[in-house]
Protein backbone atom coordinates (compact mmCIF):
# COMPACT_ATOMS: atom_id res chain seq x y z
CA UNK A 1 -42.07 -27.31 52.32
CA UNK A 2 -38.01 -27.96 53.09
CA UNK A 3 -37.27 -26.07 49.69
CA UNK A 4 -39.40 -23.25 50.14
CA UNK A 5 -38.04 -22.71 53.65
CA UNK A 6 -34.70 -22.98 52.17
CA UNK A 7 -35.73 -20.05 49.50
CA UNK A 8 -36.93 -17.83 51.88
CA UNK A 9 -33.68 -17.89 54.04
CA UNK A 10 -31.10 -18.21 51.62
CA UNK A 11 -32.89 -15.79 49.17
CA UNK A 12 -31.32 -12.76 51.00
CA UNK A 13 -27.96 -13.76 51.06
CA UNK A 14 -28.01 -14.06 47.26
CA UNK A 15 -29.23 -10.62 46.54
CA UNK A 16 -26.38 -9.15 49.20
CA UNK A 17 -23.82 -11.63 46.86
CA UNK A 18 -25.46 -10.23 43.75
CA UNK A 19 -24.82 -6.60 45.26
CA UNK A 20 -21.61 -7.27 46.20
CA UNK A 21 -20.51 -8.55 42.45
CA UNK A 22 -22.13 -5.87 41.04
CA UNK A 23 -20.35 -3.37 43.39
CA UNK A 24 -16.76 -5.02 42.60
CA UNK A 25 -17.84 -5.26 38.68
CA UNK A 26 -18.27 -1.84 39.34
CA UNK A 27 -14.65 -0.78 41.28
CA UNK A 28 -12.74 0.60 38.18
CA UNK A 29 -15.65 2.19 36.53
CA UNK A 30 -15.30 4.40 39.54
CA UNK A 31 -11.79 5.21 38.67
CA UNK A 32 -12.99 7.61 35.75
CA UNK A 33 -16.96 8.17 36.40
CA UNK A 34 -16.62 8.69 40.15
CA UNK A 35 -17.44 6.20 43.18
CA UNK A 36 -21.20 7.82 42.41
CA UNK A 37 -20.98 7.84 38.96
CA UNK A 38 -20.51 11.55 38.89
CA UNK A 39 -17.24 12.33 37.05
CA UNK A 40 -14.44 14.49 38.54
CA UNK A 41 -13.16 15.93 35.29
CA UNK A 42 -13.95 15.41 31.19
CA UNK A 43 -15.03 11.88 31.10
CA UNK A 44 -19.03 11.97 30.81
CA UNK A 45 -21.09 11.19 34.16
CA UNK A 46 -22.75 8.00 34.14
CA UNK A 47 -25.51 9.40 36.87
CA UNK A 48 -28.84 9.56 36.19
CA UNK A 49 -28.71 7.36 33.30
CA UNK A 50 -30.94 4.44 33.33
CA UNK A 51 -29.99 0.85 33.69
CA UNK A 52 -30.92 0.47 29.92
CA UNK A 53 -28.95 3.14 28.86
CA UNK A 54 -25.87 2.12 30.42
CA UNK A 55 -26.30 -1.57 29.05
CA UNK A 56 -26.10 -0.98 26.47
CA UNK A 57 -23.21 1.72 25.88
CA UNK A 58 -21.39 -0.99 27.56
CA UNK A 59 -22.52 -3.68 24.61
CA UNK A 60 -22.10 -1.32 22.00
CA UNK A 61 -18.49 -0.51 23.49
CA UNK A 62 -18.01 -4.36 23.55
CA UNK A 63 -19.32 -5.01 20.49
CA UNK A 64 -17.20 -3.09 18.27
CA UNK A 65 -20.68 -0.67 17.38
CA UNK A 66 -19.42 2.57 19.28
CA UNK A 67 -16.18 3.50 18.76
CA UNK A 68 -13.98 4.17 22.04
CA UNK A 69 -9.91 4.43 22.87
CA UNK A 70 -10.52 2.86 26.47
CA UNK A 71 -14.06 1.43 27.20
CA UNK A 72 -13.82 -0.93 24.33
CA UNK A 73 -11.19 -2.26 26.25
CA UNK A 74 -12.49 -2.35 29.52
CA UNK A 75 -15.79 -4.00 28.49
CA UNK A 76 -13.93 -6.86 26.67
CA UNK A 77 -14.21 -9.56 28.54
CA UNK A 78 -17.43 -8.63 30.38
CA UNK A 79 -20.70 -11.02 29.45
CA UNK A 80 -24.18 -9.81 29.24
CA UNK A 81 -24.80 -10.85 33.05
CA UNK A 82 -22.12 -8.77 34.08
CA UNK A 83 -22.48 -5.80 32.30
CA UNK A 84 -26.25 -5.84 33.16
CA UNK A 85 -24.92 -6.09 37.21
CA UNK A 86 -22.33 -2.54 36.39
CA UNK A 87 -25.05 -1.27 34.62
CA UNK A 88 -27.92 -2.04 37.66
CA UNK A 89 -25.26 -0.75 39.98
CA UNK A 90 -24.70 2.80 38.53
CA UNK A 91 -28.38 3.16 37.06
CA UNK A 92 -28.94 3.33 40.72
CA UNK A 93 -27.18 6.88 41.18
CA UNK A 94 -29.00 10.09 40.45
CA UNK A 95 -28.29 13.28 42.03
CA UNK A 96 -27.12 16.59 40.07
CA UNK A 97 -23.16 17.33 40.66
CA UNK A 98 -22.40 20.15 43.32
CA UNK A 99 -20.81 22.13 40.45
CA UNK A 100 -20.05 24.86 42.55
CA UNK A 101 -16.51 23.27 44.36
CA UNK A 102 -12.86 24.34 42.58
């Protein structure tokens, strides 16, 4: 009874710390695909892409199988738990790009 009491209220605060490690995971991925995964200039979007999709660019990048002058690099050192957090994290962004600011 103790343990599933103890679930039940600590269960939250793991999701939020999941979140939150997803969301700093995610802090220079902004830098080039936008804070909402909608790019500011020629580096491809990330929005509306699914979870899978984006996990595995990111393995492929990793990996050596898709060819890349900076996301190899940034996807290095990143294991399959984390790239499947960056990859949660954006795959929740979809909405079309206002395309009509200068």
């Amino acid at each position: 009874m103790v343990a599933v009491v103890c679930i039940l209220i600590y269960s939250p605060f793991a999701m939020s710390d999941e979140l939150s490690r997803a969301a700093m995971l995610s802090y220079t991925c902004a830098g080039c695909h936008g804070t909402d995964g909608i790019s500011p200039g020629s580096i491809p979007s990330i929005a509306c892409k699914t979870p899978e999709t984006i996990e595995t660019a990111l393995k492929e990048y990793r990996d050596g199988k898709r060819f890349s002058t900076v996301m190899g690099r940034h996807v290095k050192g990143y294991t399959d738990q984390e790239i499947q957090l960056i990859a949660g994290f954006f795959g929740t962004y979809c909405k079309e790009p206002d395309r009509t600011k200068k």
